[in-house]
Protein backbone atom coordinates (compact mmCIF):
# COMPACT_ATOMS: atom_id res chain seq x y z
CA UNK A 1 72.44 66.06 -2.48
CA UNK A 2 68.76 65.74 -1.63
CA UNK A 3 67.59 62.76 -0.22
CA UNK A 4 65.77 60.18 -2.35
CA UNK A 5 62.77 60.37 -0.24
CA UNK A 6 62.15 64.37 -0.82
CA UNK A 7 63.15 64.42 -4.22
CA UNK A 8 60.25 61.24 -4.48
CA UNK A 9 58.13 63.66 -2.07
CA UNK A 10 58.18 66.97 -4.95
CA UNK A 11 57.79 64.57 -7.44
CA UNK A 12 54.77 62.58 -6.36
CA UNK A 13 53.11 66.00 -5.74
CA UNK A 14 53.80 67.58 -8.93
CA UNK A 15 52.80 63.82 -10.88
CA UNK A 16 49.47 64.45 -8.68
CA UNK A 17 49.12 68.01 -9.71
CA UNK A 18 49.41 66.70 -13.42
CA UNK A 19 46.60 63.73 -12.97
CA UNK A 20 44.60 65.66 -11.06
CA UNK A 21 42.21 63.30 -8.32
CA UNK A 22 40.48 60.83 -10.65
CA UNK A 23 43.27 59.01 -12.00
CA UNK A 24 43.54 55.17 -11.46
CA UNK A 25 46.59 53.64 -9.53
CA UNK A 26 47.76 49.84 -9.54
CA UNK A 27 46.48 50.23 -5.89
CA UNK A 28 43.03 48.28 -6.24
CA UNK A 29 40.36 50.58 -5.76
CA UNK A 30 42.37 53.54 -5.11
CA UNK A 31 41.97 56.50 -7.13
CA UNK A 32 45.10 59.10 -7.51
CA UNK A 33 42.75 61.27 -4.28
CA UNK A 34 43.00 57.65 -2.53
CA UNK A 35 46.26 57.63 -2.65
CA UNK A 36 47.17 60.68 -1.42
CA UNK A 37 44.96 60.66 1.66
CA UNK A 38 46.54 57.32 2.47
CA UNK A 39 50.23 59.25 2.33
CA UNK A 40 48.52 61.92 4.24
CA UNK A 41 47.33 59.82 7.08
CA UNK A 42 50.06 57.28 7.03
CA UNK A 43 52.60 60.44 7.93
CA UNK A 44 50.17 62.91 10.44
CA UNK A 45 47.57 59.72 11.78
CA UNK A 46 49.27 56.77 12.84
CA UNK A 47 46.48 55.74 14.78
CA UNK A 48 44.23 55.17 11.65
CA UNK A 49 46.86 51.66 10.68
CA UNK A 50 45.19 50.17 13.64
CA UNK A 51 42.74 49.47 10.95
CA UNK A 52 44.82 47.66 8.53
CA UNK A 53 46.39 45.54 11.39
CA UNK A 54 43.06 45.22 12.97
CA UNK A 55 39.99 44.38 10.59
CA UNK A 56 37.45 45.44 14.02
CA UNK A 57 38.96 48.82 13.67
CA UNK A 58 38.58 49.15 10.23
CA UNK A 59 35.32 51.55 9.97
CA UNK A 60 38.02 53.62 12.16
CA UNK A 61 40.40 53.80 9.68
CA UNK A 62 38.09 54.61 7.39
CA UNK A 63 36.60 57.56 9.29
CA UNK A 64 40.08 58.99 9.28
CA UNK A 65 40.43 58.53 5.88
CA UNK A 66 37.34 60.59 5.15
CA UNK A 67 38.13 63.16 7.62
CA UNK A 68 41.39 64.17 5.35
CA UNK A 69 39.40 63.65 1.96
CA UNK A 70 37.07 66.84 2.59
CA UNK A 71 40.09 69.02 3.27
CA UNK A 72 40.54 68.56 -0.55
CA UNK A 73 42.63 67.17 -3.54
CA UNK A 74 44.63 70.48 -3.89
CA UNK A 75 45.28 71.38 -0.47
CA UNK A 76 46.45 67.72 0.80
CA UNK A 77 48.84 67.69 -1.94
CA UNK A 78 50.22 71.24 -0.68
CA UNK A 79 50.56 69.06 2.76
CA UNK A 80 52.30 66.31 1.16
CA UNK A 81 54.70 68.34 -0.63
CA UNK A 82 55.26 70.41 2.74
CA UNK A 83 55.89 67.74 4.67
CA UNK A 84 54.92 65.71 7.58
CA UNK A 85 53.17 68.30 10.40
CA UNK A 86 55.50 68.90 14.01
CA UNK A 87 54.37 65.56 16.00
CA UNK A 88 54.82 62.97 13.38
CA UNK A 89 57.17 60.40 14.31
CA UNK A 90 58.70 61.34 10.15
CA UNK A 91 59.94 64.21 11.64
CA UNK A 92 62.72 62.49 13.63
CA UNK A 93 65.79 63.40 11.61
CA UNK A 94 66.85 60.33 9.76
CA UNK A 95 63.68 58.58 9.59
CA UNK A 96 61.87 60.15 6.55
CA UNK A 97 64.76 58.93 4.02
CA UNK A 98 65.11 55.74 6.18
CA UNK A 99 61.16 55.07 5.67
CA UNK A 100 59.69 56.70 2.97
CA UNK A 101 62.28 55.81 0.24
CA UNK A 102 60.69 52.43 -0.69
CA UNK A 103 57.39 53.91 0.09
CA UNK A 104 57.15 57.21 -1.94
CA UNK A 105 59.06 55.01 -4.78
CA UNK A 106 56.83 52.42 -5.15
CA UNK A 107 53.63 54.38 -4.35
CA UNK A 108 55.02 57.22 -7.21
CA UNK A 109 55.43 54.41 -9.10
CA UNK A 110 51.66 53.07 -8.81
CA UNK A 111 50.51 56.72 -10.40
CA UNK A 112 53.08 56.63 -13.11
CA UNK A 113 52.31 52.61 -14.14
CA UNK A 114 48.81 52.92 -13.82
CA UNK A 115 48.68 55.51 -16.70
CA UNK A 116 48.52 54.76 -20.93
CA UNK A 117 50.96 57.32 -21.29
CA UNK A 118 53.57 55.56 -19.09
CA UNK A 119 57.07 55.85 -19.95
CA UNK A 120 59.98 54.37 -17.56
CA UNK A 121 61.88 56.47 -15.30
CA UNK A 122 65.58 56.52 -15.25
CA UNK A 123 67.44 56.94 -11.76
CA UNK A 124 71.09 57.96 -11.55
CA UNK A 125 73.91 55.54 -10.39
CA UNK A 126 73.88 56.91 -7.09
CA UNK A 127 69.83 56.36 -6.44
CA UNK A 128 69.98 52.93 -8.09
CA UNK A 129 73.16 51.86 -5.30
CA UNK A 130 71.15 53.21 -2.54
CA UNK A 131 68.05 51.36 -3.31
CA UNK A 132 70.05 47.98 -4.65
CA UNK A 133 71.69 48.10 -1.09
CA UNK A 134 68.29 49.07 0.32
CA UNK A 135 66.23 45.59 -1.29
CA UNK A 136 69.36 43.41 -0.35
CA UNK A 137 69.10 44.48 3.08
CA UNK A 138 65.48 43.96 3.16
CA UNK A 139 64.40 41.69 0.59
CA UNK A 140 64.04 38.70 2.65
CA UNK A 141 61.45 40.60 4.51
CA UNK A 142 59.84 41.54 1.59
CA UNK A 143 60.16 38.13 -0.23
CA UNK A 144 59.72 35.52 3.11
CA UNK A 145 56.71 33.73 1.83
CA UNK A 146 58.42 32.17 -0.96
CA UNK A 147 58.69 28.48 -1.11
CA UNK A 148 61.51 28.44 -3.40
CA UNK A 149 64.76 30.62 -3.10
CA UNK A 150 65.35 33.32 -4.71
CA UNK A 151 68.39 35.15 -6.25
CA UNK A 152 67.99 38.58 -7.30
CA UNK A 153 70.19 40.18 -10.19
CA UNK A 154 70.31 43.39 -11.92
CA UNK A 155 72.33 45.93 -13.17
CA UNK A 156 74.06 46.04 -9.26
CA UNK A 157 74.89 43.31 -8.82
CA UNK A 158 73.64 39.25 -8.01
CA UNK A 159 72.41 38.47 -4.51
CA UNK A 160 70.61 35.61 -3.20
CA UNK A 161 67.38 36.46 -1.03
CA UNK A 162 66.65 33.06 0.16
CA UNK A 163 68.57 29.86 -0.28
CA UNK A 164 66.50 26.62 -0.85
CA UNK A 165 67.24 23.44 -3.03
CA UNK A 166 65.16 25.01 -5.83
CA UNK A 167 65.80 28.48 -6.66
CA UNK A 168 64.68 30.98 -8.88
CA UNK A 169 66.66 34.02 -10.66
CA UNK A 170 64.63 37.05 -10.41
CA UNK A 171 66.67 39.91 -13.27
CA UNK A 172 65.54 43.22 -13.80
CA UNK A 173 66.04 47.26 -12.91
CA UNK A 174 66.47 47.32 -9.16
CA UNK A 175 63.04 49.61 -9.35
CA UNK A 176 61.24 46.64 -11.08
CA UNK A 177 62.68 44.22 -8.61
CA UNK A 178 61.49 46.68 -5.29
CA UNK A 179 57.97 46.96 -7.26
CA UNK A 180 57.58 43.04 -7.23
CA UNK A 181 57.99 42.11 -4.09
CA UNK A 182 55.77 45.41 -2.81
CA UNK A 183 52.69 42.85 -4.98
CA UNK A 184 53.35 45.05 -7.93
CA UNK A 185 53.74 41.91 -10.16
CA UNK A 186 52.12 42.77 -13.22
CA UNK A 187 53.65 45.83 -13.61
CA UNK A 188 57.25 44.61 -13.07
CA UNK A 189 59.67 43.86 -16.02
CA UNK A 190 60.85 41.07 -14.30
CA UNK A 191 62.43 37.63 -16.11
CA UNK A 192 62.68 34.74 -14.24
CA UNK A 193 65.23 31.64 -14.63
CA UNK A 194 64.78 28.01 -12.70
CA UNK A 195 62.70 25.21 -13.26
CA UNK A 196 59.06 25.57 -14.15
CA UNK A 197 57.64 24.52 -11.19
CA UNK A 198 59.48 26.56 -8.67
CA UNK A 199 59.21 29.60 -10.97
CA UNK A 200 55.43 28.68 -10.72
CA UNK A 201 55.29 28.66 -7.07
CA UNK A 202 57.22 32.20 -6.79
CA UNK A 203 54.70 33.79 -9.48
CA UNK A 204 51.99 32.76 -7.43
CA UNK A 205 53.15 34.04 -4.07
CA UNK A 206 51.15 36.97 -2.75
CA UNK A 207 53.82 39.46 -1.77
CA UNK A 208 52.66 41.94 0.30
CA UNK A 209 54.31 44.18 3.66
């Protein structure tokens, strides 16, 4: 079976084909074009993160950025759907599923949201077991500024993030759950059970890698 990360791969590049360059994401700012150069340069220039990590190198980044965007909306999504070129680190075997599963979800997921026409997705029993194993492995990462703990549940299974005297039951799709910790809040069909107050404090965490 092909991996989750290629199939996401084909189908962010046909969902970009569809929207064509102009469309809005839930990324702030970013148009659908501004999303693909940052998949672009996140796979072929590494260098151009130093940006993101580093607000002095930022006019850097941004340089890069604008170096991709005249190559074109229709040829850089022929490179995304191709693939990541010879001397990117996603060509190690093993890394682009390992990587780019969470990534290409949630960013495929920004296009798809961000549109009036949206209509859920629905993942087989096999995708939905890799990515529930996926968020428990890394949720705490994803979820560490929390002040309260947190117990995910959904369709999977129940697992508790973070332990705390307070805790709050996040319960939704495993894709919903992934999209809320990545910042996605308002887009997430997420319920929440616990107190008020600590299901306060965990709506009002910025989540964000």
């Amino acid at each position: 079976m092909t991996s989750l990360a290629k199939r996401e791969r084909y189908a962010i590049a046909q969902t970009l084909r569809n929207l064509g360059p102009d469309a809005p994401t839930l990324c702030e700012g970013w148009t659908s074009f501004d999303l693909l150069v940052h998949l672009i340069s996140r796979e072929n220039r590494p260098d151009a993160a130093i940006g993101i990590l580093i607000p002095a190198f930022s006019q850097y980044s941004k340089k890069v950025a604008d170096d991709i965007k005249q190559r074109g909306f229709e040829t850089l999504v022929q490179e995304f759907e191709d693939g990541p070129k010879q001397f990117s680190p996603f060509t190690i075997p093993g890394i682009d599923n390992l990587a780019n599963s969470f990534e290409f979800l949630v960013h495929h997921e920004d296009l798809l949201r961000a549109q009036p026409n949206y209509v859920a997705r629905v993942f087989g029993d096999l995708d939905k077991k890799l990515l529930w194993k996926r968020f428990t492995q890394s949720g705490r990462l994803f979820l560490r500024k929390a002040k309260v703990g947190i117990i995910a549940k959904s369709d999977q299974g129940v697992f508790t993030i973070k332990s705390g005297n307070s805790c709050v039951t996040m319960e939704g799709d495993v894709v919903d759950l992934i999209l809320y910790s990545f910042g996605r809040k308002s887009a997430a069909n997420i319920k929440f059970e616990g107190d008020e107050e600590s299901i306060r404090i965990l709506k009002e965490t910025k989540f964000s890698l």
